[in-house]
Protein backbone atom coordinates (compact mmCIF):
# COMPACT_ATOMS: atom_id res chain seq x y z
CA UNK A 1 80.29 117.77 121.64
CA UNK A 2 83.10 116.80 119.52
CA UNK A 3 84.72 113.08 119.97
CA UNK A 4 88.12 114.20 122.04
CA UNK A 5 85.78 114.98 124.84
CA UNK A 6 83.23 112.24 124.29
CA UNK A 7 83.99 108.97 126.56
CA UNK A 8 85.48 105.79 124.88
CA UNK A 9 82.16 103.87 125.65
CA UNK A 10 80.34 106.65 123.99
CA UNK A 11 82.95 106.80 120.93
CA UNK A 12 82.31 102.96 120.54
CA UNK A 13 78.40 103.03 120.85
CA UNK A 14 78.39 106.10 118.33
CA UNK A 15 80.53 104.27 115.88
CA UNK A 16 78.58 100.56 116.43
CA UNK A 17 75.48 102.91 115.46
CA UNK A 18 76.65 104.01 112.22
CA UNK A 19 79.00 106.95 113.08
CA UNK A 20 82.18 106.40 111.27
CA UNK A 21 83.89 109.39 112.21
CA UNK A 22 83.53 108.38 115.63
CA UNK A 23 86.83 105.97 115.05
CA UNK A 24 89.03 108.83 114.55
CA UNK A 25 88.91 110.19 118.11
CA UNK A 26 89.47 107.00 119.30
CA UNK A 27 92.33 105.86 117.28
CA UNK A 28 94.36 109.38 117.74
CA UNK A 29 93.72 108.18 121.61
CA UNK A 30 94.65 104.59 121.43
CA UNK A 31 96.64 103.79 118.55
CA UNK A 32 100.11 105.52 119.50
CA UNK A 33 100.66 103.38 122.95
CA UNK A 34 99.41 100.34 121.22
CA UNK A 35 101.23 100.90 118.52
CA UNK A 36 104.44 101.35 121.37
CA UNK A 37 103.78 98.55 123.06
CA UNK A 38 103.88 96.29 119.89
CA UNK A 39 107.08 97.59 119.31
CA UNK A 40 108.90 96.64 122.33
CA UNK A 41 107.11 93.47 122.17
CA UNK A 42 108.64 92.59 119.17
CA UNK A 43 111.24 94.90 118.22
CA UNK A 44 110.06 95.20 115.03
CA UNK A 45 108.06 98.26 113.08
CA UNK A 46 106.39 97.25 110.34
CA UNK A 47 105.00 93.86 113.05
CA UNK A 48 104.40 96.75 115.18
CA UNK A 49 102.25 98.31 112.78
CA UNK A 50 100.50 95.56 111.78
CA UNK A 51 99.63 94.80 115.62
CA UNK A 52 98.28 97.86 116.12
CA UNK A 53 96.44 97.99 113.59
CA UNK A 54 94.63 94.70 113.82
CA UNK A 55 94.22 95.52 117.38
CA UNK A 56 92.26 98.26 116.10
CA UNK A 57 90.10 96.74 113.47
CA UNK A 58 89.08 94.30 115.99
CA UNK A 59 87.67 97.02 118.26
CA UNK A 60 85.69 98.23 115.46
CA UNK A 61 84.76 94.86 114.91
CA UNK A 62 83.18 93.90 118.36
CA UNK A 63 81.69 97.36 118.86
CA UNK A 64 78.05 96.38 118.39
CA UNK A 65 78.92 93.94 121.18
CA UNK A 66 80.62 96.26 123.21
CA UNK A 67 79.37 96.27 126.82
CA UNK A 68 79.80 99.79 128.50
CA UNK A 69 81.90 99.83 131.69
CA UNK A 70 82.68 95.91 131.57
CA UNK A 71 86.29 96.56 130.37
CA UNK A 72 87.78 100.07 129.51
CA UNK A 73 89.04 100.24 125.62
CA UNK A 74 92.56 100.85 126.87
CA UNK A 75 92.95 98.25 129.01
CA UNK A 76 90.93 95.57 126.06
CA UNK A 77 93.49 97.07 123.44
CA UNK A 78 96.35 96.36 125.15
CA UNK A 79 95.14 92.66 125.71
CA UNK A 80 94.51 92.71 122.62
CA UNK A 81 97.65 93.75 121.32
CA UNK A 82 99.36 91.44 123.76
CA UNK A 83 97.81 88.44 122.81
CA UNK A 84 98.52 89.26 119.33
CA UNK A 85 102.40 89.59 119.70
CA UNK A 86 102.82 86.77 121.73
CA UNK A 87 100.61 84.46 118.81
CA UNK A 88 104.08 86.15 116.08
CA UNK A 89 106.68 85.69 118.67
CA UNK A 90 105.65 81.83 119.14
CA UNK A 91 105.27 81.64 115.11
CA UNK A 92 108.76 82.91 115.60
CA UNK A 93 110.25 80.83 117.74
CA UNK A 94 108.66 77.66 115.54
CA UNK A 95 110.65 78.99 112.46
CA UNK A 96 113.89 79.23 113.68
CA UNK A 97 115.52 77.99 116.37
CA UNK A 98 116.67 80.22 118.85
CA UNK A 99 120.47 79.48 118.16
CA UNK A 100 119.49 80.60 114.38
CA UNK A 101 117.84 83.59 115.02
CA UNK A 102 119.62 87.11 114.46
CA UNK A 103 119.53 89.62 116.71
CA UNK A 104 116.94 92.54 116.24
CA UNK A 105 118.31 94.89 113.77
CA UNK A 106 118.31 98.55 114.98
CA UNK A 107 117.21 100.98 112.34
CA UNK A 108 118.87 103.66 113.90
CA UNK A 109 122.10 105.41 113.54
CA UNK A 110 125.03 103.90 115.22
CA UNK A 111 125.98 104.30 118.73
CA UNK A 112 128.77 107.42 117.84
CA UNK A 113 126.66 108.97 115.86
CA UNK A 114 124.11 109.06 118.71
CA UNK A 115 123.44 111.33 122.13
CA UNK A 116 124.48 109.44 125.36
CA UNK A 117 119.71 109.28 125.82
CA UNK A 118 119.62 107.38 122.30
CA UNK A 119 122.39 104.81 123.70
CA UNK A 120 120.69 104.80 126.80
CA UNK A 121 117.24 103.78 124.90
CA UNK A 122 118.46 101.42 122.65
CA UNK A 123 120.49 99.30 125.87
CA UNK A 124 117.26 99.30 127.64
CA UNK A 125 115.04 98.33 124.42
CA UNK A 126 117.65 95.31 123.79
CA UNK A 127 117.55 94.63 127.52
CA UNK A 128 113.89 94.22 127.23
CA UNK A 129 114.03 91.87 124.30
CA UNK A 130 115.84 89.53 126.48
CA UNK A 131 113.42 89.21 129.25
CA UNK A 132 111.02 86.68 129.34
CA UNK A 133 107.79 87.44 127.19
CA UNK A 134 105.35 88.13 130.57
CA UNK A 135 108.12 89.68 132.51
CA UNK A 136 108.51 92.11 129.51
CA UNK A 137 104.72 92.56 129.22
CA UNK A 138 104.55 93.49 132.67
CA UNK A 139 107.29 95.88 132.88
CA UNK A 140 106.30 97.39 129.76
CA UNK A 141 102.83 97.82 131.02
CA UNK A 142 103.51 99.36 134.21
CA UNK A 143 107.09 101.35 133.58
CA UNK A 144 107.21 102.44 130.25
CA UNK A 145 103.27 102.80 129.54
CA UNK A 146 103.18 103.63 133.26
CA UNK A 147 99.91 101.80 133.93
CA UNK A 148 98.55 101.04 137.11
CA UNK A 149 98.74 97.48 138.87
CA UNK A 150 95.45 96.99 139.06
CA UNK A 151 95.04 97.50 135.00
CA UNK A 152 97.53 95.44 134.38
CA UNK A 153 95.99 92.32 136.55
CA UNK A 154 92.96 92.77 134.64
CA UNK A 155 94.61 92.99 131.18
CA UNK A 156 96.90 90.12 131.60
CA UNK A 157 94.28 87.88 133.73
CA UNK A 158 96.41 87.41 136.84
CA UNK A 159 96.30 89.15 140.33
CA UNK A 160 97.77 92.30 141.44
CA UNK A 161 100.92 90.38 143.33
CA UNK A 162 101.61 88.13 140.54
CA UNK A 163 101.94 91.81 138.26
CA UNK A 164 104.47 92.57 141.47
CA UNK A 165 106.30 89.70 140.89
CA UNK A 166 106.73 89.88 137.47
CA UNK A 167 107.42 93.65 137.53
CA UNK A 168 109.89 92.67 140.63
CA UNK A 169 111.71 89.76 138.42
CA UNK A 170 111.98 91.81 135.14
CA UNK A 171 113.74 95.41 136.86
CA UNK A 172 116.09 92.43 138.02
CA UNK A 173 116.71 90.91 134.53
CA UNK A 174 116.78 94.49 132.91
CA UNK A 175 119.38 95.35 135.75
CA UNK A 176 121.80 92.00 135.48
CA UNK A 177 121.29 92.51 131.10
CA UNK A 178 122.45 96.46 131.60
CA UNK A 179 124.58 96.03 134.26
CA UNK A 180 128.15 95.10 132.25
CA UNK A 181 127.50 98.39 130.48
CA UNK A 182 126.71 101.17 133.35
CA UNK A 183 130.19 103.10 132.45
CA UNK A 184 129.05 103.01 128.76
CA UNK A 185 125.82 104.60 128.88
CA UNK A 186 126.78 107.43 131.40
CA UNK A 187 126.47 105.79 134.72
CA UNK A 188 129.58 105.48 136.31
């Protein structure tokens, strides 16, 4: 059986025994929405990356440990991941005060040189930038990486209604931040 059919538990236990190419099949299945949610975390790439991949490395870190059906990988990655952009936006926000720092620089073309999807994107992408740090978790988690509830109270470490809430209060946010611009972005 090759590993894209093999379970994550059995992927870890293979790899914590001494099968490195075990870590492939799991990365190819993991890596890309970590590696997303890093980036809307922090708006960044290259802290994206480095996210990601720590998130990674610590997986193959703690696999000898790794306790079969206790967590699922997916749901431990992105807590992972989390917790790691939250520890770079604090260091952030102790470097420069928030009146001193500059707004996230978008890589891409401007917004003529764009489709009317690409403007859309990069409004909701700033949007999300300026929601609180769990609100933006939260709808990250369950709208964009489309994530059940229930997987989200577990990674975060809060209940089911308190994921509700937070979803709830950061549509809201995303709403008021967009809201100015509706007859830009094709709405109106």
């Amino acid at each position: 059986m090759d590993g894209s059919t093999q379970t994550d538990d059995a992927l870890i236990a293979a790899y914590a025994g001494g099968d490195l190419s075990a870590a492939a099949p799991l990365a190819q299945r993991h890596a890309p929405r970590v590696l997303s949610l890093a980036l809307r975390m922090l708006g960044d790439a290259a802290e994206a990356e480095d996210v990601a991949q720590d998130a990674m490395l610590r997986l193959w870190r703690i696999a000898p440990e790794w306790q079969p059906g206790r967590a699922r990988a997916s749901t431990w990655l992105y807590r992972v991941a989390a917790n790691l952009c939250t520890d770079r936006l604090r260091r952030r926000a102790r470097l420069a005060p928030l009146d001193a720092a500059a707004e996230p620089v978008d890589a891409r073309p401007s917004a003529h040189e764009r489709m009317q999807e690409g403007q859309r994107q990069g409004a909701l992408e700033a949007a999300l930038l300026e929601l609180p740090e769990r609100q933006r978790l939260a709808v990250i988690l369950r709208h964009i990486e489309e994530l059940p509830n229930p997987d989200i109270a577990a990674m975060m470490g809060i209940s089911v209604d308190a994921v509700e809430s937070l979803t709830a209060r950061g549509r809201a946010g995303l709403a008021r931040a967009l809201a100015d611009r509706k007859e830009a972005l094709g709405y109106e």
